[in-house]
PDB file of N, CA and C in Angstrom:
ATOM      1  N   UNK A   1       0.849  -1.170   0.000  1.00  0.00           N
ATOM      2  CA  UNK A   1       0.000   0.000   0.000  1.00  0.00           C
ATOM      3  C   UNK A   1       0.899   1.239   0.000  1.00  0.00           C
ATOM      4  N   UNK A   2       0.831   1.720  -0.926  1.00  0.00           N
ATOM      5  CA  UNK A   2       1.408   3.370  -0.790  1.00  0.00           C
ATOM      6  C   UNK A   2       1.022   4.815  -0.079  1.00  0.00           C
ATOM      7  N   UNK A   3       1.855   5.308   0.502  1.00  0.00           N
ATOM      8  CA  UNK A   3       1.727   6.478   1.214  1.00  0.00           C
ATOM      9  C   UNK A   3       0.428   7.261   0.747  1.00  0.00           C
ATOM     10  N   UNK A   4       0.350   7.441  -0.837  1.00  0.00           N
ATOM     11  CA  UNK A   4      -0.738   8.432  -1.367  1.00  0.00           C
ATOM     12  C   UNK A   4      -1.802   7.537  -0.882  1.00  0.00           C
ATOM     13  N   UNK A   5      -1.868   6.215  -1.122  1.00  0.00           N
ATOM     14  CA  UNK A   5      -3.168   5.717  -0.748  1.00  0.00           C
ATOM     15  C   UNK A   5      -3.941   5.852   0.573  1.00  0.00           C
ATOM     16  N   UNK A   6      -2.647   5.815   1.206  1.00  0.00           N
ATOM     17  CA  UNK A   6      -3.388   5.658   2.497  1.00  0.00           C
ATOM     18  C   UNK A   6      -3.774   6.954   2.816  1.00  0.00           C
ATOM     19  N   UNK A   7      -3.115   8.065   2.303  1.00  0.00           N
ATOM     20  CA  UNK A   7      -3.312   8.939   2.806  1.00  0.00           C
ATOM     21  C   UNK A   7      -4.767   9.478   2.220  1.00  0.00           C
ATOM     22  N   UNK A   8      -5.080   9.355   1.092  1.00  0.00           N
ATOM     23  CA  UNK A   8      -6.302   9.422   0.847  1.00  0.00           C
ATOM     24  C   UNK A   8      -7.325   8.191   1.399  1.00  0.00           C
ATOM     25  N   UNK A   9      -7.393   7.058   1.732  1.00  0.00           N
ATOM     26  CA  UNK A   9      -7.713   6.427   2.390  1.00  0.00           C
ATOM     27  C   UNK A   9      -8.391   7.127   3.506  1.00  0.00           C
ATOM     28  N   UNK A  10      -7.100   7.570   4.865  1.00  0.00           N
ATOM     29  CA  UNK A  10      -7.125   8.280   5.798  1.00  0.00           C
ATOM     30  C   UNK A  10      -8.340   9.317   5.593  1.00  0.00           C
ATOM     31  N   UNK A  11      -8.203  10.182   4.664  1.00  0.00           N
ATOM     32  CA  UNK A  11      -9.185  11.600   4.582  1.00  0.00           C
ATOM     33  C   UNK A  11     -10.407  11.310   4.044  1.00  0.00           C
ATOM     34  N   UNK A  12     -10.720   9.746   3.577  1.00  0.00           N
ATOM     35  CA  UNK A  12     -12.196   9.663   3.681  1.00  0.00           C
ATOM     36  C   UNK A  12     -12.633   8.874   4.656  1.00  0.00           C
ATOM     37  N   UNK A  13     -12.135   8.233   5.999  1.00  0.00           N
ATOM     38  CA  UNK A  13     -11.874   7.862   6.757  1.00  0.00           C
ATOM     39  C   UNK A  13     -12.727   9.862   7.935  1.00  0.00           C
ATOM     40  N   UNK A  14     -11.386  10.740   7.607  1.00  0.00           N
ATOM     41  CA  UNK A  14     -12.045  11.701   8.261  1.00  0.00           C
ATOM     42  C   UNK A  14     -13.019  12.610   7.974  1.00  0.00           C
ATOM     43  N   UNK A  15     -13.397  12.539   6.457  1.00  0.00           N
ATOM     44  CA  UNK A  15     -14.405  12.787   6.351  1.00  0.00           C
ATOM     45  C   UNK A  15     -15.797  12.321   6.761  1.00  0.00           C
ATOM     46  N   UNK A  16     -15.857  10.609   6.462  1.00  0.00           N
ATOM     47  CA  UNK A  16     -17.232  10.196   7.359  1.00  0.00           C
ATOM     48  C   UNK A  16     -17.183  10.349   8.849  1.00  0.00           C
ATOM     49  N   UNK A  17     -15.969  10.919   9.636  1.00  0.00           N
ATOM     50  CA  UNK A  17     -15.873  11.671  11.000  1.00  0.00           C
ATOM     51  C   UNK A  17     -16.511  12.359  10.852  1.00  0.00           C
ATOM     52  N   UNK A  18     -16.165  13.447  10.012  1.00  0.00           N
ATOM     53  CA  UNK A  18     -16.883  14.518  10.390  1.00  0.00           C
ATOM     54  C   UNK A  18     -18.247  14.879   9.838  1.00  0.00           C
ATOM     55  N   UNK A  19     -18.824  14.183   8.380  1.00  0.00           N
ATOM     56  CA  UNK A  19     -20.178  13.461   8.699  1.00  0.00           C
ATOM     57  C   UNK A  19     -20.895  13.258   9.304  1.00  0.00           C
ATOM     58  N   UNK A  20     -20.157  12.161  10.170  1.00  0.00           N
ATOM     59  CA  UNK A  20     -21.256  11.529  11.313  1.00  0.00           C
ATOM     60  C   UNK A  20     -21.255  12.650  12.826  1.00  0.00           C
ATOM     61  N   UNK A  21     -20.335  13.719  12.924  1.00  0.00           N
ATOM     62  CA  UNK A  21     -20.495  14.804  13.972  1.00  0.00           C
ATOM     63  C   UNK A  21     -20.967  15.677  13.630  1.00  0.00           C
ATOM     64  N   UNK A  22     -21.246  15.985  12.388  1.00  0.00           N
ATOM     65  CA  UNK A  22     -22.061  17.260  12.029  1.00  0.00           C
ATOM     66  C   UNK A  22     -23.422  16.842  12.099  1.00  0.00           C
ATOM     67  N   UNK A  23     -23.533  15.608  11.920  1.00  0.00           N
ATOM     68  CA  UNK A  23     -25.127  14.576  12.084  1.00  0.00           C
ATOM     69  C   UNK A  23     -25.250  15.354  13.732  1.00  0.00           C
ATOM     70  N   UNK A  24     -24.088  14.341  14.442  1.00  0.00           N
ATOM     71  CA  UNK A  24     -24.576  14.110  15.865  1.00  0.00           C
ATOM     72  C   UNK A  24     -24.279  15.925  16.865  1.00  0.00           C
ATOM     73  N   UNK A  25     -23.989  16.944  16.050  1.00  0.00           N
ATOM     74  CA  UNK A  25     -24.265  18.349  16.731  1.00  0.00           C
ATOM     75  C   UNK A  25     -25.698  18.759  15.956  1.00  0.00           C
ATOM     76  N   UNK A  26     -26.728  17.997  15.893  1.00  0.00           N
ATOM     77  CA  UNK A  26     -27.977  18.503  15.421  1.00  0.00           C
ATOM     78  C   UNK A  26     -28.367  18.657  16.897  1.00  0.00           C
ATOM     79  N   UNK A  27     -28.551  17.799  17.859  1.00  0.00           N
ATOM     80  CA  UNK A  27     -28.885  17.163  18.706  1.00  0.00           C
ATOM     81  C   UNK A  27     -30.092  18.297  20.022  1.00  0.00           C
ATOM     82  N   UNK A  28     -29.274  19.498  20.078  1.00  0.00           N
ATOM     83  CA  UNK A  28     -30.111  20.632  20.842  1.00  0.00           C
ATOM     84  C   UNK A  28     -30.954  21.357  19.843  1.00  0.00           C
ATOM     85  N   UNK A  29     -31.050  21.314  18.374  1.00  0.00           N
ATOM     86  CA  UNK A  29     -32.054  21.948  18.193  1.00  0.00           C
ATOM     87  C   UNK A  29     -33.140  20.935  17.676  1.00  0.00           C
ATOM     88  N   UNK A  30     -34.203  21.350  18.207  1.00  0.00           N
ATOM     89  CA  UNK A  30     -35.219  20.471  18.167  1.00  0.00           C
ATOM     90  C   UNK A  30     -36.315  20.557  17.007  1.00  0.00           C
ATOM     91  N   UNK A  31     -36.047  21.592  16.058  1.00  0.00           N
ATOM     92  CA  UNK A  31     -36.437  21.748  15.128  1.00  0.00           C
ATOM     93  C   UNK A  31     -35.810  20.186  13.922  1.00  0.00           C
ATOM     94  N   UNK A  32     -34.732  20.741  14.024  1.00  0.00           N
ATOM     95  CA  UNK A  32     -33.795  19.315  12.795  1.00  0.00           C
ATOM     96  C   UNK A  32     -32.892  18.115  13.723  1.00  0.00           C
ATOM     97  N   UNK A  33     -33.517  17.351  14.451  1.00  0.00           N
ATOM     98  CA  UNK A  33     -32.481  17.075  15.220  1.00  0.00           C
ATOM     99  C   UNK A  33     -33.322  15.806  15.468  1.00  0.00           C
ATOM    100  N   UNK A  34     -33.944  15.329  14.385  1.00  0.00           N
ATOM    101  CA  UNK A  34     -34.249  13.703  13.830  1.00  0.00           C
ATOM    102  C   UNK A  34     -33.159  12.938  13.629  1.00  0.00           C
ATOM    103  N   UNK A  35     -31.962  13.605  12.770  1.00  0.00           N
ATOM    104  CA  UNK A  35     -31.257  12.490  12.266  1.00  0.00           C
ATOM    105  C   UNK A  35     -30.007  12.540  13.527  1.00  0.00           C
ATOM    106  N   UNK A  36     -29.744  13.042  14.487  1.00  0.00           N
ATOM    107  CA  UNK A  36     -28.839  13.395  15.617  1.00  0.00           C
ATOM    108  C   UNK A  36     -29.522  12.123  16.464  1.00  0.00           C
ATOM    109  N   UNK A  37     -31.088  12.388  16.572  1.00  0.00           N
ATOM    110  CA  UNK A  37     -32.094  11.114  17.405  1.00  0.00           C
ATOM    111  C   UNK A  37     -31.811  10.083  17.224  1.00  0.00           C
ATOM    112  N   UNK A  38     -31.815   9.590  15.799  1.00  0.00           N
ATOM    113  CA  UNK A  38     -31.463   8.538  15.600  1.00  0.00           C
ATOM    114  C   UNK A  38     -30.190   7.839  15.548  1.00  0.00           C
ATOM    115  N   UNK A  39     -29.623   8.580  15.991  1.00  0.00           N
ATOM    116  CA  UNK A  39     -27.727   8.053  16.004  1.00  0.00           C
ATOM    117  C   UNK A  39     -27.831   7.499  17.255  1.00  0.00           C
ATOM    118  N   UNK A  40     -28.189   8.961  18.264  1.00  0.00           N
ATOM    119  CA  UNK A  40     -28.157   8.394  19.435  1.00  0.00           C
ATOM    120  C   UNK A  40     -28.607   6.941  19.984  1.00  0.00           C
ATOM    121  N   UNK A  41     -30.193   6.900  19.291  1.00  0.00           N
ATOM    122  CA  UNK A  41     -31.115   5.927  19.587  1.00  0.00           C
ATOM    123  C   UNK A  41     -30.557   4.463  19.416  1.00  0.00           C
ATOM    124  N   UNK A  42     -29.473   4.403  18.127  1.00  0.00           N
ATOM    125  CA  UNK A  42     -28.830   3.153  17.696  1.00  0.00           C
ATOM    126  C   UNK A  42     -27.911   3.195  18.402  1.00  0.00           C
ATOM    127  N   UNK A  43     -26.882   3.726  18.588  1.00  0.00           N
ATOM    128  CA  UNK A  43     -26.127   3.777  20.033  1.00  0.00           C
ATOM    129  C   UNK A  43     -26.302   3.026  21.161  1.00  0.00           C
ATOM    130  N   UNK A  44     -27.282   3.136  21.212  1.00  0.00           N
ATOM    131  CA  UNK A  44     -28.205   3.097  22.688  1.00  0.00           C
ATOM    132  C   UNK A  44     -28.902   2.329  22.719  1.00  0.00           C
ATOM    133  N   UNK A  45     -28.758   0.709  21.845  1.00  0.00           N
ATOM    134  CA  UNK A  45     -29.437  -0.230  21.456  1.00  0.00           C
ATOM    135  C   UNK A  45     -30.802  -0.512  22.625  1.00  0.00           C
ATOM    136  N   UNK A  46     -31.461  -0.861  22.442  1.00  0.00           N
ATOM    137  CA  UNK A  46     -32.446  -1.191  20.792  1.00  0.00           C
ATOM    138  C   UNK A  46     -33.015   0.098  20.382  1.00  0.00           C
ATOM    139  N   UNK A  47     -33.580   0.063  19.497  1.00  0.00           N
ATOM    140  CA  UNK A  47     -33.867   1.422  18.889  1.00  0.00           C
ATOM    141  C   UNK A  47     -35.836   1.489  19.402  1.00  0.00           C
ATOM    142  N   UNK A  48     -36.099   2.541  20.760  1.00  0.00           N
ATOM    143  CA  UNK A  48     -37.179   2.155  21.147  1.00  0.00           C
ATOM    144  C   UNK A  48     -37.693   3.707  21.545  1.00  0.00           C
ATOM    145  N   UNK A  49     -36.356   5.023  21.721  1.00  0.00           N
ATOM    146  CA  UNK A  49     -36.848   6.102  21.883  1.00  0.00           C
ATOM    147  C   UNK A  49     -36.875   7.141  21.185  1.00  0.00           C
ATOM    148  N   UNK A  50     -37.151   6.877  19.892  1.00  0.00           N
ATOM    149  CA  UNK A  50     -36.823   8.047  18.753  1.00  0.00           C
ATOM    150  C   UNK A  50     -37.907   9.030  18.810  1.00  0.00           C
ATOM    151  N   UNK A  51     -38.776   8.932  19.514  1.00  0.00           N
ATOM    152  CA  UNK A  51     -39.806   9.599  19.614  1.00  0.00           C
ATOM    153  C   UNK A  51     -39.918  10.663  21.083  1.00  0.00           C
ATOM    154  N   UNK A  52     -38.836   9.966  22.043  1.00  0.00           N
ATOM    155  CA  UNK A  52     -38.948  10.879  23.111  1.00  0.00           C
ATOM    156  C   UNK A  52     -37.907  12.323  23.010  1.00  0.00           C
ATOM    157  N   UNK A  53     -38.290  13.183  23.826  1.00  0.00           N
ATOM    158  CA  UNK A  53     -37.917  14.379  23.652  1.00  0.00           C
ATOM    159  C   UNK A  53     -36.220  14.002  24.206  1.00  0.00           C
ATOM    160  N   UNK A  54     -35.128  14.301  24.146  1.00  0.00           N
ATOM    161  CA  UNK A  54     -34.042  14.452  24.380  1.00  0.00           C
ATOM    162  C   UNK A  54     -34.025  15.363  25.706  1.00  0.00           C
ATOM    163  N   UNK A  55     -33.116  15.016  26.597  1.00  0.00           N
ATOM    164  CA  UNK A  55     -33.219  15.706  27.977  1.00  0.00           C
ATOM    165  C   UNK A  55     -31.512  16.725  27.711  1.00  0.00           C
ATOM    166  N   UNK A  56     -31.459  17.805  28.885  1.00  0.00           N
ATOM    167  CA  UNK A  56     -30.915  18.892  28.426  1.00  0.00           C
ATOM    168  C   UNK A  56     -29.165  17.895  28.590  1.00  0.00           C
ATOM    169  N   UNK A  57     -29.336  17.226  29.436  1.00  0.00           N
ATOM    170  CA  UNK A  57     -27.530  16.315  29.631  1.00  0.00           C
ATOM    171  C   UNK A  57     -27.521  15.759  28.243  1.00  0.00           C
ATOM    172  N   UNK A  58     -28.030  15.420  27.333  1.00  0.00           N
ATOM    173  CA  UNK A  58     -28.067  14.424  26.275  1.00  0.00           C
ATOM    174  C   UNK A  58     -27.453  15.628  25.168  1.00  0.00           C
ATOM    175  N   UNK A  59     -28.451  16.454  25.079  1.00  0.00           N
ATOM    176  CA  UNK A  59     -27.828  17.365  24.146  1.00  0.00           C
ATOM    177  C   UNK A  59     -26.397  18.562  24.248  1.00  0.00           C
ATOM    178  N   UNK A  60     -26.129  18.495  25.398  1.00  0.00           N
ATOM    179  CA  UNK A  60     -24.809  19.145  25.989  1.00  0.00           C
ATOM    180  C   UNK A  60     -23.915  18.089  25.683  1.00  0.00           C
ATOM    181  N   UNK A  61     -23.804  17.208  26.112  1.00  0.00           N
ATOM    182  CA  UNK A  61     -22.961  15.818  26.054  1.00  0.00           C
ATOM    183  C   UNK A  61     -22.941  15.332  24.283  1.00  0.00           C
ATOM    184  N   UNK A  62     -24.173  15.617  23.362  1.00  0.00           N
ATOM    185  CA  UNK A  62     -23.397  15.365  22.174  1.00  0.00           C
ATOM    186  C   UNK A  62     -23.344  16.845  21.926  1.00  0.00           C
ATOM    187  N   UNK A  63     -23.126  17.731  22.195  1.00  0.00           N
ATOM    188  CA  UNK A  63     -22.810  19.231  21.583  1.00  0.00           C
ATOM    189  C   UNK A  63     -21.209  19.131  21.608  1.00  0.00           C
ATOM    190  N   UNK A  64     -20.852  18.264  22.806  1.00  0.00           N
ATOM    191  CA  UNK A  64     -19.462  18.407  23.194  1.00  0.00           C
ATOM    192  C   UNK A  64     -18.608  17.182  22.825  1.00  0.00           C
ATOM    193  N   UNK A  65     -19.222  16.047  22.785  1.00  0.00           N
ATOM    194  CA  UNK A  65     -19.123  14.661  21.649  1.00  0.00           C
ATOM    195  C   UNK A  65     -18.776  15.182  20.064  1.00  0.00           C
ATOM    196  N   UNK A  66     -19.529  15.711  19.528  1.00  0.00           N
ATOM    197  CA  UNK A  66     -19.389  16.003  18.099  1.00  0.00           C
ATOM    198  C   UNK A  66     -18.213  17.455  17.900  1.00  0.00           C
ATOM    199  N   UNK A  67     -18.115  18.459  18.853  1.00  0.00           N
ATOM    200  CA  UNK A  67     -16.925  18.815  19.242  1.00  0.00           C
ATOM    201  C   UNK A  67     -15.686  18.504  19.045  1.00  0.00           C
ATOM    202  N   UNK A  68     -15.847  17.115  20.029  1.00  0.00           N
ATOM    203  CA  UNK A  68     -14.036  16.200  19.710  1.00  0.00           C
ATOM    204  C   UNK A  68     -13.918  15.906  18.713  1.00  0.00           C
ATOM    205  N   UNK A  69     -14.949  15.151  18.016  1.00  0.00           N
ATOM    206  CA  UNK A  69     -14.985  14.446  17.059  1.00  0.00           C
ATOM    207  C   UNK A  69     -14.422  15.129  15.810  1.00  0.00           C
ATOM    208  N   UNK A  70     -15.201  15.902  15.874  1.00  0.00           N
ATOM    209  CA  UNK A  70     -14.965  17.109  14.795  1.00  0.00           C
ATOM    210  C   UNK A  70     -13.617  17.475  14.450  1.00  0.00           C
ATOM    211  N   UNK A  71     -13.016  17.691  15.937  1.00  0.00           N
ATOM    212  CA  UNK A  71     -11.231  18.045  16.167  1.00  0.00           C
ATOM    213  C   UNK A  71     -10.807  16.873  15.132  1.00  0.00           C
ATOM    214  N   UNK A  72     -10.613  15.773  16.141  1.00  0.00           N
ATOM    215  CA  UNK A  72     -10.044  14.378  15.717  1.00  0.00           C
ATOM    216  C   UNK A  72      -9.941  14.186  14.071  1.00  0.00           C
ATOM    217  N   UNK A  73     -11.114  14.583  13.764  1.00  0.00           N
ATOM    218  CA  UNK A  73     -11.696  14.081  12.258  1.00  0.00           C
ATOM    219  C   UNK A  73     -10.472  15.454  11.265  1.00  0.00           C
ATOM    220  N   UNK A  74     -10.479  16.551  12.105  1.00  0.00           N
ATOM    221  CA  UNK A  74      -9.546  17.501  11.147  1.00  0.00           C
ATOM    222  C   UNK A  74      -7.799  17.044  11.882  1.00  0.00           C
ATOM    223  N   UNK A  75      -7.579  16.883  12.803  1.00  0.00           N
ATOM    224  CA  UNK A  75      -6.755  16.707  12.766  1.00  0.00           C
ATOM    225  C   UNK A  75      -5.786  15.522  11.984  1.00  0.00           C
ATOM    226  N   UNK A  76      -6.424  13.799  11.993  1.00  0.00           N
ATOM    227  CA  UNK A  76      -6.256  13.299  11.390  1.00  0.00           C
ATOM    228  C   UNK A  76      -6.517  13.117   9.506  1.00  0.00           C
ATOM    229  N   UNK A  77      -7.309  14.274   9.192  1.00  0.00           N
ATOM    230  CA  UNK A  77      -6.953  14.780   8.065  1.00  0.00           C
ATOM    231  C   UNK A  77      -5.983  15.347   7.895  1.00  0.00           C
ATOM    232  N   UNK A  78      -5.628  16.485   8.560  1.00  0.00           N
ATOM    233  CA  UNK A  78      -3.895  17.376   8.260  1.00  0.00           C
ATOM    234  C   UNK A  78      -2.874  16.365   8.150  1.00  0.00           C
ATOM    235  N   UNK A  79      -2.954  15.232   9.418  1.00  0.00           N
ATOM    236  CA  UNK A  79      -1.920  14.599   9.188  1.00  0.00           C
ATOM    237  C   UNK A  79      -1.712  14.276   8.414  1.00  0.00           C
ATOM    238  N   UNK A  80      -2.642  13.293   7.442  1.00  0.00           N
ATOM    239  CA  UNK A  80      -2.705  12.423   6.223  1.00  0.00           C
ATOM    240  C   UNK A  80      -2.556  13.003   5.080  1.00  0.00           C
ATOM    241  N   UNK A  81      -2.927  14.649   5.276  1.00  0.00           N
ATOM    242  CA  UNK A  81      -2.628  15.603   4.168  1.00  0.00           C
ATOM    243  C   UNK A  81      -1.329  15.330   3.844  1.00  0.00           C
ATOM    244  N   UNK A  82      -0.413  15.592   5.108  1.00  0.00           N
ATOM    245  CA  UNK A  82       0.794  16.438   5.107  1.00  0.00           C
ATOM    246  C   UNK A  82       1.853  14.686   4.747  1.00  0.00           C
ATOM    247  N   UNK A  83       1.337  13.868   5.211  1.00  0.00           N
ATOM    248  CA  UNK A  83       2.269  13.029   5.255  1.00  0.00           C
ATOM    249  C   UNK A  83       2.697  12.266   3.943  1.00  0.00           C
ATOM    250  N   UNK A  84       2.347  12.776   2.837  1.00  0.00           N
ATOM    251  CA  UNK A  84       3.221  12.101   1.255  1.00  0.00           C
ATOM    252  C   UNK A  84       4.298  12.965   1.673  1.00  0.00           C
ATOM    253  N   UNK A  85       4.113  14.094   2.049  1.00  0.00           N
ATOM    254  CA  UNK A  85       5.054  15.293   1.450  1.00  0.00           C
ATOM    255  C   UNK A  85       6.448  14.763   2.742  1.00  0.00           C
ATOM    256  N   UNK A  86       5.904  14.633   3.832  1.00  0.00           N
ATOM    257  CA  UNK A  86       7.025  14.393   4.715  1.00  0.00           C
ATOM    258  C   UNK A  86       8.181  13.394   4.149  1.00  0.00           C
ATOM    259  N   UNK A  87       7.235  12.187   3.714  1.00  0.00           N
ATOM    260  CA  UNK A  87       8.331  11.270   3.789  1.00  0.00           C
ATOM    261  C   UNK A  87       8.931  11.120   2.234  1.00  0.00           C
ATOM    262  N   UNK A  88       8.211  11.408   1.185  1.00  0.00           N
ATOM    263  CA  UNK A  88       8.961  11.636   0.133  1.00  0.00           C
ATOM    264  C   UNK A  88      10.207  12.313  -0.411  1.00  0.00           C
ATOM    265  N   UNK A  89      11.081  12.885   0.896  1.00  0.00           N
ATOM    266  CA  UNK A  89      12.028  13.343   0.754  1.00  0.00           C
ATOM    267  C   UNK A  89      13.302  12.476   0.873  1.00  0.00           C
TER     268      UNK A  89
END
């Protein structure tokens, strides 16, 4: 496997990161925050409360979940950016 591969590999890797955290920071507004419900809900096997209202710890806790995630997901993109260029020297 080659460096370019992986490294593109890697960045769609952090892209469905940050996908799935831009999903899961829907979560406090209660207007669009179906498809945030349902992450949680599968999470949280079996899937039995998609219908209940979300309590205020749930939506702080993924406000700050999709947060990291978010980080993680760019940071391990830069890396994967940067890393043909490192070692090809």
């Amino acid at each position: 496997m080659t460096l370019e591969f992986r490294s593109k590999l890697m960045q769609f890797v952090a892209i469905g990161f940050m996908l799935f955290s831009i999903t899961w920071a829907l979560a406090p507004y209660t207007s669009i925050n179906l498809p945030s419900r349902f992450i949680i809900d599968l999470l949280d096997w079996p899937l039995n409360n998609l219908s209940a209202e979300l309590s205020r710890e749930v939506k702080w806790l993924s406000s700050i979940g999709a947060g990291l995630l978010i980080a993680f997901s760019i940071s391990v993109s830069y890396t994967h950016l940067t890393l043909p260029t490192i070692y090809s020297v």
